[in-house]
PDB file of N, CA and C in Angstrom:
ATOM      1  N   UNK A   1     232.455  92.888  58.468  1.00  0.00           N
ATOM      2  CA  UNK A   1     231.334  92.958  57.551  1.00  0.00           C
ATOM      3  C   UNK A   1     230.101  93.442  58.313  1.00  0.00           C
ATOM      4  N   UNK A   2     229.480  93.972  57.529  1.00  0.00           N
ATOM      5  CA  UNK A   2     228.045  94.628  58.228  1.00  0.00           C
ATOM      6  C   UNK A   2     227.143  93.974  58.089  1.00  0.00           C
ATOM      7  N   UNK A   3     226.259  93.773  58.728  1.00  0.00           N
ATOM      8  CA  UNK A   3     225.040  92.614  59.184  1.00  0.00           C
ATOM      9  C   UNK A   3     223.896  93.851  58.321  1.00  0.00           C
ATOM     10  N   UNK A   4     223.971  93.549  56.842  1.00  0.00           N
ATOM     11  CA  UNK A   4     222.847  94.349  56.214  1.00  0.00           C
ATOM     12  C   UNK A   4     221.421  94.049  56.858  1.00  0.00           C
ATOM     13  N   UNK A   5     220.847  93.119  57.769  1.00  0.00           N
ATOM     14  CA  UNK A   5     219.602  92.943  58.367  1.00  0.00           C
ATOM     15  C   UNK A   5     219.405  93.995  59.641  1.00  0.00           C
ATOM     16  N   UNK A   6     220.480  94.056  60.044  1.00  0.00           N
ATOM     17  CA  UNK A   6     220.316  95.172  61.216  1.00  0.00           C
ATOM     18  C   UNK A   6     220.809  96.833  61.024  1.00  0.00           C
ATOM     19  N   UNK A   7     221.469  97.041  60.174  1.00  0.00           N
ATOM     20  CA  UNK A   7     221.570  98.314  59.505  1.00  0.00           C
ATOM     21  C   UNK A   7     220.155  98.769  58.848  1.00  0.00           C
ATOM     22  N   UNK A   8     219.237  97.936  58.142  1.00  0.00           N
ATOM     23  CA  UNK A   8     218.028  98.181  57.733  1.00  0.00           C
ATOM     24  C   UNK A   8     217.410  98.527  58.909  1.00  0.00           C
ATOM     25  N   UNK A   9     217.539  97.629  60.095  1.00  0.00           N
ATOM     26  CA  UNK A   9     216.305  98.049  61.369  1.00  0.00           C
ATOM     27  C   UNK A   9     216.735  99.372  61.833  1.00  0.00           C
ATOM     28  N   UNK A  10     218.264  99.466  61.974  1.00  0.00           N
ATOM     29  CA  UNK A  10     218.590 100.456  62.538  1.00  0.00           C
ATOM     30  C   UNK A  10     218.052 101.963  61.604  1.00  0.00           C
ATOM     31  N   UNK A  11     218.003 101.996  60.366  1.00  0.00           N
ATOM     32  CA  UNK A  11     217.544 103.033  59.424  1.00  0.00           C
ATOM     33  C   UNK A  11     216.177 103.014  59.845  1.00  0.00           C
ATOM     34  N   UNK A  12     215.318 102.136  59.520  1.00  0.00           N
ATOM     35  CA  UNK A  12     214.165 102.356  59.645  1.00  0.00           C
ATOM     36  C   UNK A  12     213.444 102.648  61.342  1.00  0.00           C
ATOM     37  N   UNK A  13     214.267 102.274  62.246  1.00  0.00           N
ATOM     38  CA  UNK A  13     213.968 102.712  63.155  1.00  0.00           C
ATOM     39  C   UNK A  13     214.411 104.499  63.832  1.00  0.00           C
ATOM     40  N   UNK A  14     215.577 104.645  62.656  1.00  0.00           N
ATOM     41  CA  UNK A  14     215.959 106.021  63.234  1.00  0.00           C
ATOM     42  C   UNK A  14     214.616 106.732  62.135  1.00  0.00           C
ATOM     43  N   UNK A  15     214.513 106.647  60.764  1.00  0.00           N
ATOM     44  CA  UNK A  15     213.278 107.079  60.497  1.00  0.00           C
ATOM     45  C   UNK A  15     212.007 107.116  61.258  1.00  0.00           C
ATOM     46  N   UNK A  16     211.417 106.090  61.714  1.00  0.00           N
ATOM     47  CA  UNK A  16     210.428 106.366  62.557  1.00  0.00           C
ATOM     48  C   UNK A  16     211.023 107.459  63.899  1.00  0.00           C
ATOM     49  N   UNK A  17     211.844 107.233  64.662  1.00  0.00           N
ATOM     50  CA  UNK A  17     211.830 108.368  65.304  1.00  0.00           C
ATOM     51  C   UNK A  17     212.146 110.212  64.972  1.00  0.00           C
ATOM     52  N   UNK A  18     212.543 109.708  63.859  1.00  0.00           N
ATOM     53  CA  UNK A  18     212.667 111.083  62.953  1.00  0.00           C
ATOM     54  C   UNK A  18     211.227 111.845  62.948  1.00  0.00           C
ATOM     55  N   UNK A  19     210.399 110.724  62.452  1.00  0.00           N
ATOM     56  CA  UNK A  19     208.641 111.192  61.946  1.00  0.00           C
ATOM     57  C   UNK A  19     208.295 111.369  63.269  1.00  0.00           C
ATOM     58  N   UNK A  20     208.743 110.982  64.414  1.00  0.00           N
ATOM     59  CA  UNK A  20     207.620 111.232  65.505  1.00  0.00           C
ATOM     60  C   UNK A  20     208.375 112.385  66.310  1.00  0.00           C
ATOM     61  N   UNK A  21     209.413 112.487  66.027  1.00  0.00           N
ATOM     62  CA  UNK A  21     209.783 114.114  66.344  1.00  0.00           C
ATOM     63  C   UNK A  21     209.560 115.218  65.804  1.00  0.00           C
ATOM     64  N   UNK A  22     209.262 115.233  64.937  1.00  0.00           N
ATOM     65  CA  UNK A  22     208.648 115.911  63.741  1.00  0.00           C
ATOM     66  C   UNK A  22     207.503 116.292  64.333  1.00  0.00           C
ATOM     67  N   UNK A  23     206.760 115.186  64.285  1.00  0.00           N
ATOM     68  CA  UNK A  23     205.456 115.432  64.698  1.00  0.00           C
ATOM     69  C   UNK A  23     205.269 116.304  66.198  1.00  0.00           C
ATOM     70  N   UNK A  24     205.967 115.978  67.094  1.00  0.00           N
ATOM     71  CA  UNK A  24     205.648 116.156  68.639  1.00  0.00           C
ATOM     72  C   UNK A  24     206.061 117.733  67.985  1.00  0.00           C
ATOM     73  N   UNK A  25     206.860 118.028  67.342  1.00  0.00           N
ATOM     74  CA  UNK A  25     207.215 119.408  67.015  1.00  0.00           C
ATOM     75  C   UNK A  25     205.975 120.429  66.515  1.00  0.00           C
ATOM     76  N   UNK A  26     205.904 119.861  65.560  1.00  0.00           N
ATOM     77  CA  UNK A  26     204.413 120.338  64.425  1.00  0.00           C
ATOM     78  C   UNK A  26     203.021 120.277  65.950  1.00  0.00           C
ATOM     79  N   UNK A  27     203.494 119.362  66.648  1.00  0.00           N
ATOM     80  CA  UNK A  27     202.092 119.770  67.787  1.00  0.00           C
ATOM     81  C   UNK A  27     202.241 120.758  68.647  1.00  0.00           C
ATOM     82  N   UNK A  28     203.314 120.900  69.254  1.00  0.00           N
ATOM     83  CA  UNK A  28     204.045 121.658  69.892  1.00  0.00           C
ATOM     84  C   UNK A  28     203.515 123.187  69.306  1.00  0.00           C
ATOM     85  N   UNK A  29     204.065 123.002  67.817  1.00  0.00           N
ATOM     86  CA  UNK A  29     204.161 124.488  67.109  1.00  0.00           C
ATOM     87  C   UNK A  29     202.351 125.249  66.735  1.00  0.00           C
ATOM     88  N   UNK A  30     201.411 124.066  66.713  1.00  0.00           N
ATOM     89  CA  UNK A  30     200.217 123.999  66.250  1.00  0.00           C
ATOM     90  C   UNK A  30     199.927 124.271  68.024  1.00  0.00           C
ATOM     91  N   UNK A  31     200.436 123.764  69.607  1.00  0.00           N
ATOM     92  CA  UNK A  31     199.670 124.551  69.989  1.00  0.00           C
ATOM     93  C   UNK A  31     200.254 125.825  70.847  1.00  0.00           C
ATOM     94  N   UNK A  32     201.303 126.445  70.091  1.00  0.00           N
ATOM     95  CA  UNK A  32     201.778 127.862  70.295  1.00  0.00           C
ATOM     96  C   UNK A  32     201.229 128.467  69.700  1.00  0.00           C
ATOM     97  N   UNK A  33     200.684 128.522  68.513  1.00  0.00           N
ATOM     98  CA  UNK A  33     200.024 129.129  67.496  1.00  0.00           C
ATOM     99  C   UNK A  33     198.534 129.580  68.137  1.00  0.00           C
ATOM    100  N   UNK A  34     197.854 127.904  68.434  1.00  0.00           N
ATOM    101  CA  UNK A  34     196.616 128.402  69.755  1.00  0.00           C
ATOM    102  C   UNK A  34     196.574 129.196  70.689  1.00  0.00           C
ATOM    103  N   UNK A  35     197.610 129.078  70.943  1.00  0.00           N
ATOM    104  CA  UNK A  35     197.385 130.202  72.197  1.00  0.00           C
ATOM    105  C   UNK A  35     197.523 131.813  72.093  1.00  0.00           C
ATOM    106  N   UNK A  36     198.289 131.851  70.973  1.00  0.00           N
ATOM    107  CA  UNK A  36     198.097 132.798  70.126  1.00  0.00           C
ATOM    108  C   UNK A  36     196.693 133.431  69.824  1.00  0.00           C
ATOM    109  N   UNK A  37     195.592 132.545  69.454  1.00  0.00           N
ATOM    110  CA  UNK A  37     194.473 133.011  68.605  1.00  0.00           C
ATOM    111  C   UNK A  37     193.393 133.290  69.793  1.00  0.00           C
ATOM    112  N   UNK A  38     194.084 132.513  70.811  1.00  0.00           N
ATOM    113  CA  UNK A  38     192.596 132.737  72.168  1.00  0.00           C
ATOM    114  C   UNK A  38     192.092 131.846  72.435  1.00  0.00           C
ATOM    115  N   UNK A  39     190.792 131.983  72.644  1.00  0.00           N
ATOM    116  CA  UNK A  39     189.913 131.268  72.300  1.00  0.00           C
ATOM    117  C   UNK A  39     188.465 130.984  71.248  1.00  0.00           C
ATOM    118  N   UNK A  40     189.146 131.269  69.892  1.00  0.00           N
ATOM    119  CA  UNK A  40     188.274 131.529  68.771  1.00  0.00           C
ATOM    120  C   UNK A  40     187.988 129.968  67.824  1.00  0.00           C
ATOM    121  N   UNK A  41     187.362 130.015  67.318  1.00  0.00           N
ATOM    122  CA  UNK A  41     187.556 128.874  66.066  1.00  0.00           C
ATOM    123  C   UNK A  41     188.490 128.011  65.757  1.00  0.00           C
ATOM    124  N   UNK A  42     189.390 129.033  65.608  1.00  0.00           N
ATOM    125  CA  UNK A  42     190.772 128.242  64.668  1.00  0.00           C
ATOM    126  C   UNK A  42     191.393 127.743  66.205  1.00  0.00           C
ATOM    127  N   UNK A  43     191.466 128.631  67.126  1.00  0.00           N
ATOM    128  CA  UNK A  43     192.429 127.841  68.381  1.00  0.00           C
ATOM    129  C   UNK A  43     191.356 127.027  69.019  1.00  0.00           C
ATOM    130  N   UNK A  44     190.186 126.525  68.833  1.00  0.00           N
ATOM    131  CA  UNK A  44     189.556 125.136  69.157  1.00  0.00           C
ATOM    132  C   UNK A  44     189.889 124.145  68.175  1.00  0.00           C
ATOM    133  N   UNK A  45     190.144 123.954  67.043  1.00  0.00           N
ATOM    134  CA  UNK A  45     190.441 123.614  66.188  1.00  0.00           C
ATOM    135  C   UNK A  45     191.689 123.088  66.015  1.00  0.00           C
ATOM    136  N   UNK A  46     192.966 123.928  66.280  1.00  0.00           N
ATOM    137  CA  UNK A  46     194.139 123.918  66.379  1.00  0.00           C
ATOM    138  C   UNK A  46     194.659 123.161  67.758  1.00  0.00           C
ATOM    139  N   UNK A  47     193.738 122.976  68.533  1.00  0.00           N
ATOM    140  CA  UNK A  47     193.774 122.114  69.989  1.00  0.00           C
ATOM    141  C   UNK A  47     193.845 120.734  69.408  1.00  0.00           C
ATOM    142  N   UNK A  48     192.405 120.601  69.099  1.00  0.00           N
ATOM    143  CA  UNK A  48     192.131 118.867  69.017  1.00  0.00           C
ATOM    144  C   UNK A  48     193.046 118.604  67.857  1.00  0.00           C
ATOM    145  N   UNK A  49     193.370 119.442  67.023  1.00  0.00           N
ATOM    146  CA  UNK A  49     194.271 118.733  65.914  1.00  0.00           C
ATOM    147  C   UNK A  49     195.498 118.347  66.248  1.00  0.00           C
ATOM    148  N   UNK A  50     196.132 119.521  67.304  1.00  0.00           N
ATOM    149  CA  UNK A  50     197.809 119.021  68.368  1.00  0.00           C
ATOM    150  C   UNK A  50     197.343 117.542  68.465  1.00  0.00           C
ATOM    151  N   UNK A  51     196.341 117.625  69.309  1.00  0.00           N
ATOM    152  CA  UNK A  51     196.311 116.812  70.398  1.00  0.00           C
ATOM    153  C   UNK A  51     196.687 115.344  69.691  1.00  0.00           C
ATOM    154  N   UNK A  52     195.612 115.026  68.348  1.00  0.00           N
ATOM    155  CA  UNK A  52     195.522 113.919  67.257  1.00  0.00           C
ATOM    156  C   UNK A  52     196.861 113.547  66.724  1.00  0.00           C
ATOM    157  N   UNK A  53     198.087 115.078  66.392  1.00  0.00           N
ATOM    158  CA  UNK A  53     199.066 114.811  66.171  1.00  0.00           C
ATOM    159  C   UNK A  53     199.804 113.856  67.142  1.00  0.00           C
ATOM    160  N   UNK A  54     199.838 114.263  68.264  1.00  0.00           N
ATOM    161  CA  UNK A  54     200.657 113.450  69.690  1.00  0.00           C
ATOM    162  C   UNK A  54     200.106 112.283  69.585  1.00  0.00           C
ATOM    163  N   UNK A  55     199.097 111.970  69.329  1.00  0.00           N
ATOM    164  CA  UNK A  55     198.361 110.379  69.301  1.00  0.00           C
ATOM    165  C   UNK A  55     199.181 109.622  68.277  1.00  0.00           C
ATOM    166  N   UNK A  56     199.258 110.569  67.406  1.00  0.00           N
ATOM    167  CA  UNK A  56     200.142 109.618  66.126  1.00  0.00           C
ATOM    168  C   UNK A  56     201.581 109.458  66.509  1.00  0.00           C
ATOM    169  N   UNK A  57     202.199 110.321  67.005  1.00  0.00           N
ATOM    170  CA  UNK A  57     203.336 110.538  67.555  1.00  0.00           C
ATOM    171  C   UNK A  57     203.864 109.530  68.301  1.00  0.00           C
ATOM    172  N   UNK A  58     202.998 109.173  69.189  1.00  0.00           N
ATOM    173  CA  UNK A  58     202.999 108.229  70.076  1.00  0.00           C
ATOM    174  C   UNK A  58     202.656 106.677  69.180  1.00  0.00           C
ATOM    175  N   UNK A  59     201.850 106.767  68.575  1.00  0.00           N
ATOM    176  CA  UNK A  59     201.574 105.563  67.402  1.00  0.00           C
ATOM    177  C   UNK A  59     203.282 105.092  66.980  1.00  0.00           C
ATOM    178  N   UNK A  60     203.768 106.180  66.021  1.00  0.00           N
ATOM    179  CA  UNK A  60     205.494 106.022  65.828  1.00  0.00           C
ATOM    180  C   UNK A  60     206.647 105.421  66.383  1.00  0.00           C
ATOM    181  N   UNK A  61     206.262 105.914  67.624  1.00  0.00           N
ATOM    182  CA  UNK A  61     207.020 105.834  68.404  1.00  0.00           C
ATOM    183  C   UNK A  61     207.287 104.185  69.011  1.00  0.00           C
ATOM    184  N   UNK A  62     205.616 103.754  69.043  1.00  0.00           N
ATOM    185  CA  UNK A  62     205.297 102.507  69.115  1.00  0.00           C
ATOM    186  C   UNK A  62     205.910 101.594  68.624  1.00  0.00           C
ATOM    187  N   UNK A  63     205.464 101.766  67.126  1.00  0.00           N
ATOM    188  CA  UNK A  63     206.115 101.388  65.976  1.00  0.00           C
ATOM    189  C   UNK A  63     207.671 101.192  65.960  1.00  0.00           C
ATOM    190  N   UNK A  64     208.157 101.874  66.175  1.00  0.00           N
ATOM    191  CA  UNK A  64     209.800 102.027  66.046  1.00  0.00           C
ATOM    192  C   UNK A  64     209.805 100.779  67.468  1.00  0.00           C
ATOM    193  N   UNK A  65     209.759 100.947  68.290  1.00  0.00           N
ATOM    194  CA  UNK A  65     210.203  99.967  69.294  1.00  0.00           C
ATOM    195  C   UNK A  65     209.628  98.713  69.221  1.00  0.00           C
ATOM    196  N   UNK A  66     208.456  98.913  68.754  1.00  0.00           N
ATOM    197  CA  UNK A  66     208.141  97.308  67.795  1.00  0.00           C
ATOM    198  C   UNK A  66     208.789  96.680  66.705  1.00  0.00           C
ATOM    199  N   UNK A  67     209.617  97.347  65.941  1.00  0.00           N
ATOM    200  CA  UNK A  67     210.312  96.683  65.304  1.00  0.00           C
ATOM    201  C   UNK A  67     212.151  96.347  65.950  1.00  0.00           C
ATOM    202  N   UNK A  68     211.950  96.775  66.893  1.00  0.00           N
ATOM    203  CA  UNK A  68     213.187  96.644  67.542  1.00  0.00           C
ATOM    204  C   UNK A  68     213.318  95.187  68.456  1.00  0.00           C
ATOM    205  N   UNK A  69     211.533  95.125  68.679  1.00  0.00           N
ATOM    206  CA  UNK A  69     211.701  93.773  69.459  1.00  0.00           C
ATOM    207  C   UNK A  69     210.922  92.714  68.786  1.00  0.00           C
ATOM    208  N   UNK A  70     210.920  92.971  67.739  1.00  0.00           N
ATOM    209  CA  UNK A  70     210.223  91.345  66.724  1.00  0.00           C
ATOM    210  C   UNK A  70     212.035  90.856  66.310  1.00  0.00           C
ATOM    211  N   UNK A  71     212.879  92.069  66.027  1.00  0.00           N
ATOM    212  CA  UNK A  71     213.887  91.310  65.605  1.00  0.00           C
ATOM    213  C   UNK A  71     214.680  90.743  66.656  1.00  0.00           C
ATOM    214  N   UNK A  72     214.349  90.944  68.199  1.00  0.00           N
ATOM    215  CA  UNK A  72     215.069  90.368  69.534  1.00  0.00           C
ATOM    216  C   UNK A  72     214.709  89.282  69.607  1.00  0.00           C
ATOM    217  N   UNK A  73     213.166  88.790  68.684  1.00  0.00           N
ATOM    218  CA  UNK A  73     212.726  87.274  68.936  1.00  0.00           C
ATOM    219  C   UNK A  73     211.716  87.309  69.503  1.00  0.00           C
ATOM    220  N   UNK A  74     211.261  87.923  70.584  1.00  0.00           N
ATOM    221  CA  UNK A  74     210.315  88.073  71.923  1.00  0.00           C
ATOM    222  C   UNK A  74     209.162  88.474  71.148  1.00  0.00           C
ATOM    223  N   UNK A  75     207.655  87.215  70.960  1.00  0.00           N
ATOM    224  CA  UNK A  75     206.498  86.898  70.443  1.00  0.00           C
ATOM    225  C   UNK A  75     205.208  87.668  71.189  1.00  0.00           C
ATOM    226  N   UNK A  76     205.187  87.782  72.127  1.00  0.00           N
ATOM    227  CA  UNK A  76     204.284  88.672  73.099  1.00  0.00           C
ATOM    228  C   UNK A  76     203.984  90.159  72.824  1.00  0.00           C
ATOM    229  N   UNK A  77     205.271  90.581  73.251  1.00  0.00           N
ATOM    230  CA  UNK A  77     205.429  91.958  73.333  1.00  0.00           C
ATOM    231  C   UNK A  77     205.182  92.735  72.306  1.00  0.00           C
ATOM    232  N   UNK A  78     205.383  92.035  70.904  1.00  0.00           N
ATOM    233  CA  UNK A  78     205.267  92.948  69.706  1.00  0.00           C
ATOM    234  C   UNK A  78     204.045  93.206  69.713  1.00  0.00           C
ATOM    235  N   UNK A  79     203.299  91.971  69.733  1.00  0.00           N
ATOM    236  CA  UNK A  79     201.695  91.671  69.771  1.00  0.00           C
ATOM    237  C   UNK A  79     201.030  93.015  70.222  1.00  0.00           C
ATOM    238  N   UNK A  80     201.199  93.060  71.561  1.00  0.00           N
ATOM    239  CA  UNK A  80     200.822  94.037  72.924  1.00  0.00           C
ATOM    240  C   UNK A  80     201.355  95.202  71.672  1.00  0.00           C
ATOM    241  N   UNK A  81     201.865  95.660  71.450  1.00  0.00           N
ATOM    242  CA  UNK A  81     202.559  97.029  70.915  1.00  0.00           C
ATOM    243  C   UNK A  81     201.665  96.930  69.463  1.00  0.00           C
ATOM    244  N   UNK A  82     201.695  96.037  68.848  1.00  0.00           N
ATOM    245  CA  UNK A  82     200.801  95.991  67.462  1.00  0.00           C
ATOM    246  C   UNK A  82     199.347  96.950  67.962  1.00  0.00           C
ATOM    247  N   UNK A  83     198.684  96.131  68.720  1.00  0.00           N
ATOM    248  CA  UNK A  83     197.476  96.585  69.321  1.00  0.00           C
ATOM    249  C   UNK A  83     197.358  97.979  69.763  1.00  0.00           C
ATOM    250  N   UNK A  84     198.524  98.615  70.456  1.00  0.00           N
ATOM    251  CA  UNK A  84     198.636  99.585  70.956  1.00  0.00           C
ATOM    252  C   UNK A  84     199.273 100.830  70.095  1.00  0.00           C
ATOM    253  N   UNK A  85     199.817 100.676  68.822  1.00  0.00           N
ATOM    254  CA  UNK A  85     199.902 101.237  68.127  1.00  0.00           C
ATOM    255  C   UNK A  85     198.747 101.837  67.373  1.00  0.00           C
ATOM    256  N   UNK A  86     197.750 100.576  66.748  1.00  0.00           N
ATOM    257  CA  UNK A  86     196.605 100.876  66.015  1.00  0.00           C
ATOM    258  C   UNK A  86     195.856 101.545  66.932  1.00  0.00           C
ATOM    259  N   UNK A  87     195.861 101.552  68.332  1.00  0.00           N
ATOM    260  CA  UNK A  87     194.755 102.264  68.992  1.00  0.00           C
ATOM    261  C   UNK A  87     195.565 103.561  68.752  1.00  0.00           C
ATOM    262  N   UNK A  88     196.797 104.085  68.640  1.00  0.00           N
ATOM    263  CA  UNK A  88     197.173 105.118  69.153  1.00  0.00           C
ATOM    264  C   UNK A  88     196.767 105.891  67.238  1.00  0.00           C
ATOM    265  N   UNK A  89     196.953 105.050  66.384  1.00  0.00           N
ATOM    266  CA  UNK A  89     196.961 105.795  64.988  1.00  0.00           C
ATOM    267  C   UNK A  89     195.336 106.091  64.694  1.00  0.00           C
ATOM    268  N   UNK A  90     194.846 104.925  64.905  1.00  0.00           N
ATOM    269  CA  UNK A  90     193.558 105.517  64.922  1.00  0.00           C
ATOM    270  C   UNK A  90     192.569 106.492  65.742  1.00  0.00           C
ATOM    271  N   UNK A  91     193.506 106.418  66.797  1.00  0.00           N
ATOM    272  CA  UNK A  91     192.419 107.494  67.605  1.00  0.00           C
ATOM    273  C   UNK A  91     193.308 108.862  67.127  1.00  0.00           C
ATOM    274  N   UNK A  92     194.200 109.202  67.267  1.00  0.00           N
ATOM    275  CA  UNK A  92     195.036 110.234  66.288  1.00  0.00           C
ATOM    276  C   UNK A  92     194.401 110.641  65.415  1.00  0.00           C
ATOM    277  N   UNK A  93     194.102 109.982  64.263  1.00  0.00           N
ATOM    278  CA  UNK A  93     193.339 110.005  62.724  1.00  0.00           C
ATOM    279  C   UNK A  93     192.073 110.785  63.404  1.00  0.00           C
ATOM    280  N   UNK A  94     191.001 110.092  63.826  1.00  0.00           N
ATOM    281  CA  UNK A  94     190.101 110.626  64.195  1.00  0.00           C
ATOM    282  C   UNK A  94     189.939 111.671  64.897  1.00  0.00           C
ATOM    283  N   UNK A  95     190.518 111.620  65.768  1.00  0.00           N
ATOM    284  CA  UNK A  95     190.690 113.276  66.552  1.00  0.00           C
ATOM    285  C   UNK A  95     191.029 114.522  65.316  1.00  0.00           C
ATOM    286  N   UNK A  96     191.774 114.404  64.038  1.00  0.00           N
ATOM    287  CA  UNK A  96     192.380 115.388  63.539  1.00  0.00           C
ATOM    288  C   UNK A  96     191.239 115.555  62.412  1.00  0.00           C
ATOM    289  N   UNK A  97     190.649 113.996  61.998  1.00  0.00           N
ATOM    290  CA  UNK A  97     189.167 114.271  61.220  1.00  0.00           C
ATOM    291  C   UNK A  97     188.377 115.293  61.647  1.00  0.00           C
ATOM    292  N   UNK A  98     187.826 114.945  62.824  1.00  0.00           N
ATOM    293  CA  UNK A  98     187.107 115.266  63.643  1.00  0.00           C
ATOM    294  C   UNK A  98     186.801 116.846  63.790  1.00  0.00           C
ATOM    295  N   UNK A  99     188.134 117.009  64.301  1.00  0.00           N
ATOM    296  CA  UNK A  99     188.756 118.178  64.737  1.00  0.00           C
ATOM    297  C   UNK A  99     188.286 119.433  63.920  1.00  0.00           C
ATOM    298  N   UNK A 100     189.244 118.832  62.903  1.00  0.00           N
ATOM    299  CA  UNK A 100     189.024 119.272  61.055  1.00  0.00           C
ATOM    300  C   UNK A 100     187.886 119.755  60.472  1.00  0.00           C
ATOM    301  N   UNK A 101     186.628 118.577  60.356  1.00  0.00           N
ATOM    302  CA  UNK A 101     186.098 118.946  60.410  1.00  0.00           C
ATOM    303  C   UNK A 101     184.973 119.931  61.239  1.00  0.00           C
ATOM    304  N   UNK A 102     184.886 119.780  62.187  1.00  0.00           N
ATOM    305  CA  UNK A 102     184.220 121.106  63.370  1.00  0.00           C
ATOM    306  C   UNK A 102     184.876 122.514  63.341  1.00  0.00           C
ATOM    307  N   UNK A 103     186.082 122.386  63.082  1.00  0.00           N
ATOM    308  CA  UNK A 103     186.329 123.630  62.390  1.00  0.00           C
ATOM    309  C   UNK A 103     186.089 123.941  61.117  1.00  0.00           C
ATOM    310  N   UNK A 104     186.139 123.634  60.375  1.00  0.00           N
ATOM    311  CA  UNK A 104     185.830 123.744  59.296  1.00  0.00           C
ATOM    312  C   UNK A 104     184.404 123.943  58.840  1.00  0.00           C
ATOM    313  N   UNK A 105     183.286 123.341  59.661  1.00  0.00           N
ATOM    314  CA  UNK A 105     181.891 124.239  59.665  1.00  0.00           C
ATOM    315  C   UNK A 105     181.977 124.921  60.581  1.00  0.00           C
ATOM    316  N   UNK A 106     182.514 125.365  61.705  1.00  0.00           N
ATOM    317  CA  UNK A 106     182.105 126.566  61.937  1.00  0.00           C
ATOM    318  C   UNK A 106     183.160 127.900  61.409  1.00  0.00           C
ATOM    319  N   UNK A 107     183.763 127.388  60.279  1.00  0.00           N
ATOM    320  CA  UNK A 107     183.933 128.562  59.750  1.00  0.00           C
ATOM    321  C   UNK A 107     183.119 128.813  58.694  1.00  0.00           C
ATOM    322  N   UNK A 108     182.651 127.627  57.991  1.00  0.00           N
ATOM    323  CA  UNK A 108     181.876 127.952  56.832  1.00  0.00           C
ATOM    324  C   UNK A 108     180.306 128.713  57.340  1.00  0.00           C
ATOM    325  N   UNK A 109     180.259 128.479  59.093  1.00  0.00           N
ATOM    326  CA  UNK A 109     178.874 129.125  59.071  1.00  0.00           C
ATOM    327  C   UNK A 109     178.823 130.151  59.505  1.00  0.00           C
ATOM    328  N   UNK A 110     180.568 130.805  59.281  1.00  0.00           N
ATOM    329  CA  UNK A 110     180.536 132.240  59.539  1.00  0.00           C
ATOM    330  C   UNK A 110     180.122 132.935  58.240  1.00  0.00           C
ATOM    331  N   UNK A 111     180.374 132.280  57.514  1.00  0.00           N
ATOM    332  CA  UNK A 111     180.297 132.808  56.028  1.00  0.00           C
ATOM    333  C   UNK A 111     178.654 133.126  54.974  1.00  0.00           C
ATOM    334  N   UNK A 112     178.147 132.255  55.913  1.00  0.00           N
ATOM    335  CA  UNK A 112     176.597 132.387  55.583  1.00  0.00           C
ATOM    336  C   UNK A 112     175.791 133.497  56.181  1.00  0.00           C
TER     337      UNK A 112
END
């Protein structure tokens, strides 16, 4: 019989590493594309936004091995990884805000 509690972790943990390969990809591909453009607008732009992606990436990644060890039992460690996740999603988020936006006016103040 199959232990339906650990087939769930095991899904949801191969999902999370699904999303954070994904991602390291999409950064990867976002900064081939930069290097492509030079050094103009869009490839300053297309930098800090990689970069925000890998932050999240790494957030995921977190994630996935945090749920691997709340179900081992071990009270500490998740903790430590909780913390270190939110730093990694939020500084991610912000970098791609950020990012986002600064490109995004200086394209609009090409336009003026």
């Amino acid at each position: 019989m199959i232990d339906q509690a650990r087939l769930i972790n095991i899904l949801v943990q191969g999902g999370s590493f699904v999303a954070a390969f994904a991602a390291i990809a999409a950064g990867a591909i976002m900064a081939n594309v930069r290097s492509k453009f030079g050094t103009g607008i869009l490839a300053a732009g297309f930098k800090s936004i990689s970069t925000g992606v890998f932050f999240i990436a790494g957030g995921i990644i977190v994630d996935a091995m945090q749920t691997y060890l709340q179900s081992a039992g071990n009270l500490l460690i998740p903790v430590v990884l909780l913390v270190l996740k939110e730093l990694l999603f939020v500084i991610g988020t912000y970098i791609i805000v950020i990012g986002s936006k600064k490109t995004g006016d200086s394209l609009e103040s090409l336009t003026k």
